[in-house]
Structure formats: structure tokens, C-alpha cells
N, C-alpha and C. Protein backbone atom coordinates (compact mmCIF):
# COMPACT_ATOMS: atom_id res chain seq x y z
N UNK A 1 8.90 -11.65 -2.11
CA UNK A 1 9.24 -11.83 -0.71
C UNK A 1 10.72 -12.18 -0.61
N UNK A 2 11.22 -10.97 0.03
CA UNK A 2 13.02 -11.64 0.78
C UNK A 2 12.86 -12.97 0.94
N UNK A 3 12.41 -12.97 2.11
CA UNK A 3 12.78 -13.95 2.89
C UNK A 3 11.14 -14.90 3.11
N UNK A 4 11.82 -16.33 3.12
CA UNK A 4 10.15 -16.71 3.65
C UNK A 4 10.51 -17.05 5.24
N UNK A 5 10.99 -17.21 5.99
CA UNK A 5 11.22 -17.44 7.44
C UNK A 5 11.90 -16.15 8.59
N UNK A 6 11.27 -15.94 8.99
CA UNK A 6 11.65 -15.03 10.28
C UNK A 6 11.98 -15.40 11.58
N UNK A 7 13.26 -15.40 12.14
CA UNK A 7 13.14 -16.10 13.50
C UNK A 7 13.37 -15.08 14.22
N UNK A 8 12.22 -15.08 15.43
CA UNK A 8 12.02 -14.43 16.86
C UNK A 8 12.57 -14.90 17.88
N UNK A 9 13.94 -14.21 18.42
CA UNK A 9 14.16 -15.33 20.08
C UNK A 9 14.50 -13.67 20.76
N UNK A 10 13.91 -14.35 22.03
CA UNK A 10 14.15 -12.98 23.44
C UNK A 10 14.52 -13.79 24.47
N UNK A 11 14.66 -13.12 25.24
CA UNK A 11 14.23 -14.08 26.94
C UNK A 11 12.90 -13.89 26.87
N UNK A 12 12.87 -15.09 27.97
CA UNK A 12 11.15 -15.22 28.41
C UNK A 12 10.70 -13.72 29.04
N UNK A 13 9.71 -12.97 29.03
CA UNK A 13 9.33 -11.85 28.89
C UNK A 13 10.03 -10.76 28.58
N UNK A 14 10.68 -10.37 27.22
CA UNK A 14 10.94 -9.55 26.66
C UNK A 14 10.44 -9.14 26.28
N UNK A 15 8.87 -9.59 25.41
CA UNK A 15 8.05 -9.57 24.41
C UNK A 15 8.31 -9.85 23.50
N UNK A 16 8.43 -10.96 23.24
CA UNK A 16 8.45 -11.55 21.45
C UNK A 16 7.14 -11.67 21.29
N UNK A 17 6.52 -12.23 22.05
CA UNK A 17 5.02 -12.79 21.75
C UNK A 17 3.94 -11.81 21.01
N UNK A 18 4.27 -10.56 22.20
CA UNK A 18 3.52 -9.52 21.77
C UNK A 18 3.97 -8.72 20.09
N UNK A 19 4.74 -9.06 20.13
CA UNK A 19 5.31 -8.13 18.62
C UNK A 19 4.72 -9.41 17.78
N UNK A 20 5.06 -10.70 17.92
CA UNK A 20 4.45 -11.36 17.00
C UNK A 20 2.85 -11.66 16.39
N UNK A 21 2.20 -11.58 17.39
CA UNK A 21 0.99 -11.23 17.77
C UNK A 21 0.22 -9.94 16.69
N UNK A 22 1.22 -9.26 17.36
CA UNK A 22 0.83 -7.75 16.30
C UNK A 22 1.05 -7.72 15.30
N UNK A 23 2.14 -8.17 14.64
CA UNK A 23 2.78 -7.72 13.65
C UNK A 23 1.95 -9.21 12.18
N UNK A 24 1.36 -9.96 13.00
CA UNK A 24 0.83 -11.18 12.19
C UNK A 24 -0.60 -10.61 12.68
N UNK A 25 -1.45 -10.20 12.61
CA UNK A 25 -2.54 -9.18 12.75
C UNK A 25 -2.59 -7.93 11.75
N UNK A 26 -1.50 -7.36 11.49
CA UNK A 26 -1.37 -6.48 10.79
C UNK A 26 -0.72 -6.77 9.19
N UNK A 27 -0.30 -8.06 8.97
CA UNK A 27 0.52 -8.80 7.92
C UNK A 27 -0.31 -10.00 7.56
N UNK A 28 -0.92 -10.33 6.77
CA UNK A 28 -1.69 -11.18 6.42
C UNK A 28 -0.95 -12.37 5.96
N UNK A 29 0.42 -11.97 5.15
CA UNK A 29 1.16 -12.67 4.32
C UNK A 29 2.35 -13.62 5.31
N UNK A 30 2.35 -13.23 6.93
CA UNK A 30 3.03 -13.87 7.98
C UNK A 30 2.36 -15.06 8.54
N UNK A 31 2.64 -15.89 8.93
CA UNK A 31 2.25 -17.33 9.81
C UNK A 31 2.82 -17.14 10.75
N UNK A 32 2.54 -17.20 12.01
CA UNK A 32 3.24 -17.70 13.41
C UNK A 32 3.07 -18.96 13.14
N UNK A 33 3.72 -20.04 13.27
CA UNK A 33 3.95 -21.85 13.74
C UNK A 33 3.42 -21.65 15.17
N UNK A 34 2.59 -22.25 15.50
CA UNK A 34 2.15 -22.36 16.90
C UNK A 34 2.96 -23.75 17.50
N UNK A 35 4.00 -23.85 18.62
CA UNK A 35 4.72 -24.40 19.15
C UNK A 35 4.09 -25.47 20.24
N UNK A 36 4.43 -26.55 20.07
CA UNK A 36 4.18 -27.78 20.95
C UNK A 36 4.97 -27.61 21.99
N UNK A 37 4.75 -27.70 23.39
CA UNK A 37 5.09 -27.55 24.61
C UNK A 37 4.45 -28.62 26.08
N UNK A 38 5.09 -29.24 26.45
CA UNK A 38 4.93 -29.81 28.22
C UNK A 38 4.99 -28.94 28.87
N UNK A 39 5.31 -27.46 29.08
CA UNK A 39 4.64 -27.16 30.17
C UNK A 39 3.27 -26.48 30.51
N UNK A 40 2.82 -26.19 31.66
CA UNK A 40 1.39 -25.65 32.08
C UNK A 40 0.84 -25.01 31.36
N UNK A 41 -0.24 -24.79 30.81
CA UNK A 41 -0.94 -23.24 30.67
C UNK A 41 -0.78 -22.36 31.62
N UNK A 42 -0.64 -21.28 31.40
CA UNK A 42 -0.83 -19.71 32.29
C UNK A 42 -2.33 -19.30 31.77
N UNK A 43 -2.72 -18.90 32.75
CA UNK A 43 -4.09 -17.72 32.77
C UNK A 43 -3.93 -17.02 31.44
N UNK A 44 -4.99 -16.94 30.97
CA UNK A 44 -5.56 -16.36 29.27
C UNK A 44 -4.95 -17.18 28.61
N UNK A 45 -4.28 -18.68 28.95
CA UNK A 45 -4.06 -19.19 27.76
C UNK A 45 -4.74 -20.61 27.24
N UNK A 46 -5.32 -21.05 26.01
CA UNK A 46 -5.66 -22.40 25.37
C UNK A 46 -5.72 -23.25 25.00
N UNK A 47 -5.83 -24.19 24.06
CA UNK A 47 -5.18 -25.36 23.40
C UNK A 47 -4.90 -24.46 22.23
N UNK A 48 -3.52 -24.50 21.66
CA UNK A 48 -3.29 -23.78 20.30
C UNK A 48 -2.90 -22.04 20.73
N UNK A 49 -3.47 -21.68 21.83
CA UNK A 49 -3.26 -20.46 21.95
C UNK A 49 -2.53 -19.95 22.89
N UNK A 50 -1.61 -19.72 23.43
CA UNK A 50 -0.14 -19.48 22.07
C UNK A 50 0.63 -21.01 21.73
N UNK A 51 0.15 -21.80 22.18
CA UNK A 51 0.82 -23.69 22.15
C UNK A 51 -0.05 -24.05 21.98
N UNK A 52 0.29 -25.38 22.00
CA UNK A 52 -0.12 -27.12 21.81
C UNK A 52 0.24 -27.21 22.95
N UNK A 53 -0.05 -27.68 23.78
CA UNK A 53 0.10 -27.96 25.18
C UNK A 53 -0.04 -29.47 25.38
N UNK A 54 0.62 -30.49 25.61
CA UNK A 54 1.05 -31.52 25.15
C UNK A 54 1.73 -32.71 26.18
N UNK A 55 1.55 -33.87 26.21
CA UNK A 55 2.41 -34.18 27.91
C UNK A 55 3.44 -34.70 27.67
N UNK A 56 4.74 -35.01 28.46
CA UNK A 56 5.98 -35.54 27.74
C UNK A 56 6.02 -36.63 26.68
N UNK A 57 5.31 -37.59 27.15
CA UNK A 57 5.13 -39.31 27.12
C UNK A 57 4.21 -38.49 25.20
N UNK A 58 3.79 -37.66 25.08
CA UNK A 58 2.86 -37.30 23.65
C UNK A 58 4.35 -36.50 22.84
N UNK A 59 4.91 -35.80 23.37
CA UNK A 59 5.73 -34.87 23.15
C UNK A 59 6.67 -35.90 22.49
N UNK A 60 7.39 -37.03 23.42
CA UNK A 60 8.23 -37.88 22.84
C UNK A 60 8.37 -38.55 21.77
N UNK A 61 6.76 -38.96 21.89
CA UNK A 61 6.24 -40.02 20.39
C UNK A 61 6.51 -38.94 19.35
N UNK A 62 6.17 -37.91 19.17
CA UNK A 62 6.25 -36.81 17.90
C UNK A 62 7.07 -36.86 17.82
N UNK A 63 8.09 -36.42 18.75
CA UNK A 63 9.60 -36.31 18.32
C UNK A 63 10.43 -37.71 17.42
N UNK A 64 10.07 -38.54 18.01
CA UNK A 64 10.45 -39.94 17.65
C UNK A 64 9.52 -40.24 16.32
N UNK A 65 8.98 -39.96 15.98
CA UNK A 65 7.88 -39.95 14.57
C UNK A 65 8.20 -38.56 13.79
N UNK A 66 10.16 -37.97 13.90
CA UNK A 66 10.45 -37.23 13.39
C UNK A 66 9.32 -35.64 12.71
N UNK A 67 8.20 -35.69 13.80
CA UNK A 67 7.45 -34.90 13.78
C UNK A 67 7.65 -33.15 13.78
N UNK A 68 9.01 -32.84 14.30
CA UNK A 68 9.61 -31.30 14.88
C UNK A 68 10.71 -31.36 13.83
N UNK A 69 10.76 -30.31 13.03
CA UNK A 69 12.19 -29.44 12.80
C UNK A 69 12.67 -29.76 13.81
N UNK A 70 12.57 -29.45 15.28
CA UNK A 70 13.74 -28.83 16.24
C UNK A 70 12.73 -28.70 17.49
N UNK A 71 13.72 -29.39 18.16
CA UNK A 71 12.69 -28.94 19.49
C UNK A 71 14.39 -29.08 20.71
N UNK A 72 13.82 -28.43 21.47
CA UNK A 72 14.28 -28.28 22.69
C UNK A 72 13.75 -28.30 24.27
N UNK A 73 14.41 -28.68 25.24
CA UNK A 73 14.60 -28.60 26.62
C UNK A 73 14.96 -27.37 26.98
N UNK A 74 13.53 -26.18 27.71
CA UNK A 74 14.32 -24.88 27.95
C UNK A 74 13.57 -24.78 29.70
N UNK A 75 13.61 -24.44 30.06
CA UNK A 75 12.83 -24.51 31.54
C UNK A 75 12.69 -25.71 32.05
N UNK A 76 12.86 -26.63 31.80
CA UNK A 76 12.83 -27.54 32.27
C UNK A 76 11.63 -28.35 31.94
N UNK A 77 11.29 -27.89 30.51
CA UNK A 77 9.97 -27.82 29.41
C UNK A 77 10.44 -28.21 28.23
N UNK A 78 9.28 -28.79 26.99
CA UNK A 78 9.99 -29.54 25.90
C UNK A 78 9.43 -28.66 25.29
N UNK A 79 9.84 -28.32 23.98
CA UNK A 79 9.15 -27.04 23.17
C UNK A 79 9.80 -27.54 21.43
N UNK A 80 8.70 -27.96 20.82
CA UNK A 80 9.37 -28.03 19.44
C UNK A 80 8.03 -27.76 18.12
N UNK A 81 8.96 -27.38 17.22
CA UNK A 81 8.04 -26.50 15.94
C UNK A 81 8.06 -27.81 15.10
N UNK A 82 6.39 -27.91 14.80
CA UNK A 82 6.26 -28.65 13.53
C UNK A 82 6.61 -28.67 11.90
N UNK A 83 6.93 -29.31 11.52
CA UNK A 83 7.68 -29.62 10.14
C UNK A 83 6.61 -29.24 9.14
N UNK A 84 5.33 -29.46 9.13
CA UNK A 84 4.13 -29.66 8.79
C UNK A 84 3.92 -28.12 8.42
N UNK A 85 3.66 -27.44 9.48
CA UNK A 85 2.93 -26.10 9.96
C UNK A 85 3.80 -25.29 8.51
N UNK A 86 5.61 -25.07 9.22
CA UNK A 86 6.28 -24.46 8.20
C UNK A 86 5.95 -25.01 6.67
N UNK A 87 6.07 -26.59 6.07
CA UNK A 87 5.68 -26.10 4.78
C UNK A 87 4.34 -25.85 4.25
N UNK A 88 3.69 -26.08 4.94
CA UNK A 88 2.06 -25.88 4.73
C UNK A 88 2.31 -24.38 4.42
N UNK A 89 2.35 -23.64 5.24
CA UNK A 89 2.41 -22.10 5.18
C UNK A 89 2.79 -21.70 4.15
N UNK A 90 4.24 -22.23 3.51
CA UNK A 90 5.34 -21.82 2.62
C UNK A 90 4.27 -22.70 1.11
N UNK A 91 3.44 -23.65 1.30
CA UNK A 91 2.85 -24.13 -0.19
C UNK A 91 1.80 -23.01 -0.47
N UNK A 92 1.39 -22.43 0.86
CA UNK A 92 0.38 -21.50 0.69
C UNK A 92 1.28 -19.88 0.09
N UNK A 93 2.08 -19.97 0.25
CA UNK A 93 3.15 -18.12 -0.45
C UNK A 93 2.89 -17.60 0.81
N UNK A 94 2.84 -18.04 1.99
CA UNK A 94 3.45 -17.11 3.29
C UNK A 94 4.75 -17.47 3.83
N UNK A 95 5.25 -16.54 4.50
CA UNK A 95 6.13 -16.29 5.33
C UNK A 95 6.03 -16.34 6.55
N UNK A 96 6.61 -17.58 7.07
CA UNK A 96 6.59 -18.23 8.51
C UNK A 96 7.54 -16.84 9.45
N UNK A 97 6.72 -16.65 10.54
CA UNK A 97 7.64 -15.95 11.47
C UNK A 97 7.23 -16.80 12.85
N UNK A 98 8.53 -16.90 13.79
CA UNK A 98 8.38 -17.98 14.77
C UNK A 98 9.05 -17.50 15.73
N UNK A 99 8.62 -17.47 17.05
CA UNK A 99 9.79 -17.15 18.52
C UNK A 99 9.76 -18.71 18.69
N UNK A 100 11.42 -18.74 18.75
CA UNK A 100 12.25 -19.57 19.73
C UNK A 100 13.36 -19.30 20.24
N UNK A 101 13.44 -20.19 21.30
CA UNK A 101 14.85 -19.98 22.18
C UNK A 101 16.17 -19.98 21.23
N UNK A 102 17.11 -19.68 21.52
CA UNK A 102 18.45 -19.42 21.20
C UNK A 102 19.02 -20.73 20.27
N UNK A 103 18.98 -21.85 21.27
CA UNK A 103 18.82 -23.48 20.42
C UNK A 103 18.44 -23.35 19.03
N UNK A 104 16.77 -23.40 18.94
CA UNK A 104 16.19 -23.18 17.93
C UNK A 104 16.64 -22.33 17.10
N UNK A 105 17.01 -21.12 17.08
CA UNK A 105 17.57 -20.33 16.43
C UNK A 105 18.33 -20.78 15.54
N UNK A 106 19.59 -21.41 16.14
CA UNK A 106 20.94 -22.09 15.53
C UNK A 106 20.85 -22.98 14.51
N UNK A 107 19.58 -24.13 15.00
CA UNK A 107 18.80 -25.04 14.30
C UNK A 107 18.70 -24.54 13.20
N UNK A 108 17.66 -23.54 13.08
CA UNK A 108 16.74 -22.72 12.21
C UNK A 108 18.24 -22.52 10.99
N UNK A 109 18.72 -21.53 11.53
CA UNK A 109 19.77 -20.64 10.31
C UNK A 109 20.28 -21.88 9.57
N UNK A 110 20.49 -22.94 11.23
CA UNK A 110 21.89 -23.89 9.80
C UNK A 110 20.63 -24.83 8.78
N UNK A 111 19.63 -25.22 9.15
CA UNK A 111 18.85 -25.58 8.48
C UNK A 111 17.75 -24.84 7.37
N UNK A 112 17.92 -23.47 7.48
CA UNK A 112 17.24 -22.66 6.48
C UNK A 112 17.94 -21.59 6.46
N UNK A 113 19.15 -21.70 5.49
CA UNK A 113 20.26 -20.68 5.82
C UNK A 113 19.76 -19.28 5.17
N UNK A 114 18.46 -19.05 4.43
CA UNK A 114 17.56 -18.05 3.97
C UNK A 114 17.04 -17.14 4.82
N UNK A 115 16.25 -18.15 5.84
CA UNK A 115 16.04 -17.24 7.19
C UNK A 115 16.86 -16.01 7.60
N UNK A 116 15.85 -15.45 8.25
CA UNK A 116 16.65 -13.89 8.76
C UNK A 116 16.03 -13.99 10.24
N UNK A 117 16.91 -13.29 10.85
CA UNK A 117 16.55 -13.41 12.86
C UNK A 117 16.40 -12.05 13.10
N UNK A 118 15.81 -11.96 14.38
CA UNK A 118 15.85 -10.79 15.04
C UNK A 118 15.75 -11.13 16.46
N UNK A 119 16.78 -10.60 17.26
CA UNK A 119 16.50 -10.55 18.64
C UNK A 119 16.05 -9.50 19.73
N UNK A 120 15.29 -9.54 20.75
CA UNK A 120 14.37 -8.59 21.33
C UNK A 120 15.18 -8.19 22.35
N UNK A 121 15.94 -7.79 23.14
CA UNK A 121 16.44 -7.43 24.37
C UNK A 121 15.72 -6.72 25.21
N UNK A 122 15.43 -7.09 26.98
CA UNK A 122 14.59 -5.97 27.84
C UNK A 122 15.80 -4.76 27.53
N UNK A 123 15.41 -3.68 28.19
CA UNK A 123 16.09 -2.88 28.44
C UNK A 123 17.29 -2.90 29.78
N UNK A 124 16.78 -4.03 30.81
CA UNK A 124 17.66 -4.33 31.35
C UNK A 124 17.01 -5.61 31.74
N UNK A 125 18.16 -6.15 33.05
CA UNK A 125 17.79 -7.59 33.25
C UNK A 125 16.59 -7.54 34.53
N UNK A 126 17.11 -6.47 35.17
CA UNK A 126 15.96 -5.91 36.37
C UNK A 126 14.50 -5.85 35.73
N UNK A 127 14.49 -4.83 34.87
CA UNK A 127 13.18 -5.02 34.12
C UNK A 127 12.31 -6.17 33.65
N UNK A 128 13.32 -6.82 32.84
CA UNK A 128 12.88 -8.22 32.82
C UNK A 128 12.11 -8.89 33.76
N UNK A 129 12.82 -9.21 34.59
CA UNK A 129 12.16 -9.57 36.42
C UNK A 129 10.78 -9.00 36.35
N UNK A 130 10.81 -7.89 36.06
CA UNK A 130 9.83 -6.76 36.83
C UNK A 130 8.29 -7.61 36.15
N UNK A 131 9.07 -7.93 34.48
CA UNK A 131 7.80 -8.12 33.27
C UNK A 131 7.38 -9.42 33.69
N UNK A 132 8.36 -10.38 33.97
CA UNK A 132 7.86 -11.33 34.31
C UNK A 132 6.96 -11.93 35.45
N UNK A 133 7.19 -11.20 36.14
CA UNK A 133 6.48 -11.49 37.90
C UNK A 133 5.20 -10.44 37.63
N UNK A 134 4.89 -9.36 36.96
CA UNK A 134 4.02 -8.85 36.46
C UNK A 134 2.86 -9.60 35.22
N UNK A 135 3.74 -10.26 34.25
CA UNK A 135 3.03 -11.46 33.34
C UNK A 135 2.22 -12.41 34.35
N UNK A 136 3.12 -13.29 35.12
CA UNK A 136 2.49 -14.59 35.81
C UNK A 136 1.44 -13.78 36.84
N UNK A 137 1.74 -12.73 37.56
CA UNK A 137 0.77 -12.43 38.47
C UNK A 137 1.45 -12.91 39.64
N UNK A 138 2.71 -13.01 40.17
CA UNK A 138 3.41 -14.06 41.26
C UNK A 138 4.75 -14.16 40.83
N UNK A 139 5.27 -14.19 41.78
CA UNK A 139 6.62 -14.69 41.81
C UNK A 139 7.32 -16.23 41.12
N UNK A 140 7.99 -16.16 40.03
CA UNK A 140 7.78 -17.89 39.21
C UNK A 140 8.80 -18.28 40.16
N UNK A 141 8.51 -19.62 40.61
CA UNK A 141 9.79 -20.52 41.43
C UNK A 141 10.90 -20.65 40.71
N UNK A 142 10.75 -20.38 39.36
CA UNK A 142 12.24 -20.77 38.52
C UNK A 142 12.52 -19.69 38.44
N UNK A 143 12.20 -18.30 38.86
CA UNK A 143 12.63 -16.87 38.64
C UNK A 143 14.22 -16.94 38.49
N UNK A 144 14.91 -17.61 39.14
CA UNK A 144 16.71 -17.19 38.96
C UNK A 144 16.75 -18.26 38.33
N UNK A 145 16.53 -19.25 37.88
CA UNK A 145 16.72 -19.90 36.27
C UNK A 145 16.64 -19.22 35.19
N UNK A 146 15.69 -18.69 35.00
CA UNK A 146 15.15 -17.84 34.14
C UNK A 146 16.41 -16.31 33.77
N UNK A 147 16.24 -15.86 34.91
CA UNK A 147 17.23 -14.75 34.67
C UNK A 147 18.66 -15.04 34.44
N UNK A 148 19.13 -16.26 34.84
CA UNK A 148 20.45 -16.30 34.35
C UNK A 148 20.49 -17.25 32.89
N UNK A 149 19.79 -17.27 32.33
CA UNK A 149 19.23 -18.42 30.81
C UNK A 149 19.18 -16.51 30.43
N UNK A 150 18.31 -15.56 30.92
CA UNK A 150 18.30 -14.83 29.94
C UNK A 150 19.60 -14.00 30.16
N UNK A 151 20.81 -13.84 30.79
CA UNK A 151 21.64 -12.98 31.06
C UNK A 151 22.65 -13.86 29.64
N UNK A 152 22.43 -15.18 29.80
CA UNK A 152 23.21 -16.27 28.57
C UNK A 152 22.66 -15.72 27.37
N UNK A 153 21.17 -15.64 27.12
CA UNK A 153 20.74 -15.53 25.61
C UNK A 153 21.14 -14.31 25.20
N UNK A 154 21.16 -13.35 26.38
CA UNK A 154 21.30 -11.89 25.40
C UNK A 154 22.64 -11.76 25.20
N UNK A 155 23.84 -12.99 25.41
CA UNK A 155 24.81 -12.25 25.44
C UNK A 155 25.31 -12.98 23.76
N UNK A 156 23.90 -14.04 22.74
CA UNK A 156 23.84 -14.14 22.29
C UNK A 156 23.51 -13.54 20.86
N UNK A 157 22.70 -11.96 21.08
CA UNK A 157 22.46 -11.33 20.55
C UNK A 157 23.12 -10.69 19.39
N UNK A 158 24.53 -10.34 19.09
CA UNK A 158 25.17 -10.10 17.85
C UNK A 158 25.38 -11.24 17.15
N UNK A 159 25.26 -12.27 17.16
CA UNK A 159 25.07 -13.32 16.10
C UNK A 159 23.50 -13.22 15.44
N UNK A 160 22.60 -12.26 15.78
CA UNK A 160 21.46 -11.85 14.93
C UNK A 160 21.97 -11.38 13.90
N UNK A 161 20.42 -11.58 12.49
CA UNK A 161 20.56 -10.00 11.41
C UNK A 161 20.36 -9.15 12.19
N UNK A 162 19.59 -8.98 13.16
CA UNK A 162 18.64 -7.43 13.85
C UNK A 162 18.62 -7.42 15.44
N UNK A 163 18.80 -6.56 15.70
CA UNK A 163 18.74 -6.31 17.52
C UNK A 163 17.96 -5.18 17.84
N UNK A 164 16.65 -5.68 18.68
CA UNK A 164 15.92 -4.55 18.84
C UNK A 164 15.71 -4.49 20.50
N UNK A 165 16.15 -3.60 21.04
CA UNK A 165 15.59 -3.19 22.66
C UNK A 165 14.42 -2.85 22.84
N UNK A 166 13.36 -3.78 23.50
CA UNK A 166 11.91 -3.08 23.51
C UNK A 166 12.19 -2.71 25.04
N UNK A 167 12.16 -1.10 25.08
CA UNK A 167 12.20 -0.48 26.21
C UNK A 167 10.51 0.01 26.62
N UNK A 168 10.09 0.54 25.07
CA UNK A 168 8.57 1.45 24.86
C UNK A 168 8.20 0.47 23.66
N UNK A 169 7.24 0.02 24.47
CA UNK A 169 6.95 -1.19 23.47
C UNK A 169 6.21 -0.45 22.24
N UNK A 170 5.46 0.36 22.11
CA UNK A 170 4.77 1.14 20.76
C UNK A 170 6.36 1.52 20.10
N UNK A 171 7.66 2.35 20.57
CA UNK A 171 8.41 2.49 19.50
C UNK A 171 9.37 1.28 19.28
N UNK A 172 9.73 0.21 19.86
CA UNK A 172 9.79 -0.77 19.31
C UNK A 172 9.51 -1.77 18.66
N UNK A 173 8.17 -1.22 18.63
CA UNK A 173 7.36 -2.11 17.79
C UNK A 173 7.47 -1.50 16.62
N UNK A 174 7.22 -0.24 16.50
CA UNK A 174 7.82 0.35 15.30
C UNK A 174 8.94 -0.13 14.19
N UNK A 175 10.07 -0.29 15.13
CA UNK A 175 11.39 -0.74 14.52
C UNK A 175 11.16 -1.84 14.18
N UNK A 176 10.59 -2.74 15.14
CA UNK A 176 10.45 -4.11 14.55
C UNK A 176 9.39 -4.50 13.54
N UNK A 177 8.96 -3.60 13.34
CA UNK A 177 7.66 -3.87 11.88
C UNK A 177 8.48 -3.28 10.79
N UNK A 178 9.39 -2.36 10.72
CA UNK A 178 10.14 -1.85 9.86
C UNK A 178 11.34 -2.70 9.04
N UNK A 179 11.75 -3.54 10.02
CA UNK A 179 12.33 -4.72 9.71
C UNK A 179 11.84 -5.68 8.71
N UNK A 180 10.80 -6.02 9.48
CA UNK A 180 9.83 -7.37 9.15
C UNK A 180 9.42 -7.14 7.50
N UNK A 181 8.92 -5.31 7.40
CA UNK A 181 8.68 -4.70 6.27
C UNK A 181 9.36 -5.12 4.96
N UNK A 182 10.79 -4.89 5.61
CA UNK A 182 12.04 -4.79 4.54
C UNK A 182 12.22 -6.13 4.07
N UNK A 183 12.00 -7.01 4.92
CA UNK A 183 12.69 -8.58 4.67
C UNK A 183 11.11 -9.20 3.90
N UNK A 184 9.74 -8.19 4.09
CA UNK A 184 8.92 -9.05 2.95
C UNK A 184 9.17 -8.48 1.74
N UNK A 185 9.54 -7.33 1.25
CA UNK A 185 9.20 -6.65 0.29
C UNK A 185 10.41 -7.25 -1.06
């Protein structure tokens, strides 16, 4: 194995989720870290599935019980990856792959300078909009938070190893398993 860590960051509906989803379905030898989070569940989602769903005042104590690699404030939401999850995975001979925000990212490289990234770009920022208000089912009240956080992250994007535009999500998914391929082998 290249690499044992993969980091995933997009804007919020680019699809990271979905490529990760797939691509750890189809890769036995990958871990997603399932991410601790304060904010809501959305419709189809669980405890654990795709978060830990968690309340600040719980969120804090972890943090303060040096519980997170890295966590961050992104929506106006706390979001941080357990310390635990990653080496558990890594005692087991897998390869952690993880979406986080841009923050995390930075975290990630300077703290596992092994890691390799990839970032997802919509095809545009309109689209984006389109995925997101299509995801929630509704219009999100933070909709122009959101879009200008993602007009910031993508302009973050050449500080990746990899830049992938999911325009057609089947041939981007392509590219992005081709990647993922190279960096286990």
C-alpha cells in the first residue's frame, strides 16, 4: 500500500460522500472514519450513518479529553475525526479514506505528511446550488453561506495531489477510483 490515508474535501454537495460510499463498498482494504458532528440529522440519515451526531456540551468534553485529530467549526457546526477510528484501522492493514473540510485537510497533510488528497469540484457553482436544494428537499437557510465557503474551498483546490470535476458522476467516479487504485497498489 502507497499510502495508508486518503483525504476527501469538496464543498458541501459536490459529492464526496457518494464516491466515498462507493469506492469503500467496492475496496475492502479502505475505512471511511465516521465523523462526530452537532449538527441535525437530514432525512435517510442515523446514529453513525454518515456521523456521530453529538451535542456541543458532548462534542466539547471529547475535544477537551484530546479525543479528535482535528476538528473544526464549518456551518456553524462542530465536526471532528477520531484519533481512535484512524489507528484502529491502520493496526488492522487498512487504509483510512476520510471527507473533510479544507481546515481538516491542512491538519491532515501537516500531521500525516504520507497522506495523499483529492479534491471534488461541482462543475459549476450554480450546479452546486441546484445539488444541494435537491439533497435537502428545500431551500437550506444557510444556502449563501454555503455557496460562498464553497466559492473559498474550490479556490483551494491546486494545493491537492488530485482534482477531480464530478460533472457525470459514473465518469467521475471512474477517475476517482483510478486514483484511489494507484495510491493502494
Amino acid at each position: 500500500m502507497k499510502t495508508n490515508l486518503i483525504i476527501l474535501a469538496a464543498p458541501s454537495g459536490a459529492g464526496k460522500s457518494s464516491f466515498i460510499e462507493k469506492v469503500c463498498a467496492e475496496t475492502p482494504v479502505l475505512f471511511d472514519t465516521i465523523t462526530y458532528t452537532t449538527r441535525a440529522m437530514r432525512k435517510g440519515e442515523s446514529q453513525g450513518v454518515p456521523y456521530f451526531f453529538v451535542s456541543e456540551d458532548e462534542f466539547n468534553q471529547k475535544k477537551s479529553e484530546n479525543f479528535f485529530v482535528e476538528s473544526a467549526r464549518v456551518h456553524n457546526h462542530l465536526y471532528g475525526t477520531s484519533r481512535v477510528q484512524i489507528e484502529d484501522a491502520w493496526k488492522q492493514g487498512r487504509c483510512v479514506i476520510m471527507d473533510v473540510d479544507i481546515q481538516g485537510a491542512k491538519t491532515f497533510k501537516e500531521l500525516y505528511p504520507q497522506s495523499r488528497s483529492i479534491f471534488i469540484l461541482p462543475p459549476s457553482i450554480e450546479e452546486l446550488r441546484t445539488r444541494i436544494v435537491k439533497r435537502d428537499g428545500r431551500i437550506p437557510a444557510d444556502i449563501e453561506i454555503r455557496m460562498e465557503t464553497a466559492k473559498k474551498e474550490m479556490k483551494e483546490a491546486p494545493g491537492f495531489d488530485y482534482r477531480i470535476v464530478n460533472d457525470q458522476f459514473e465518469l467521475s467516479y471512474a477517475e476517482f477510483k483510478k486514483i484511489v487504485d494507484k495510491l493502494l497498489a
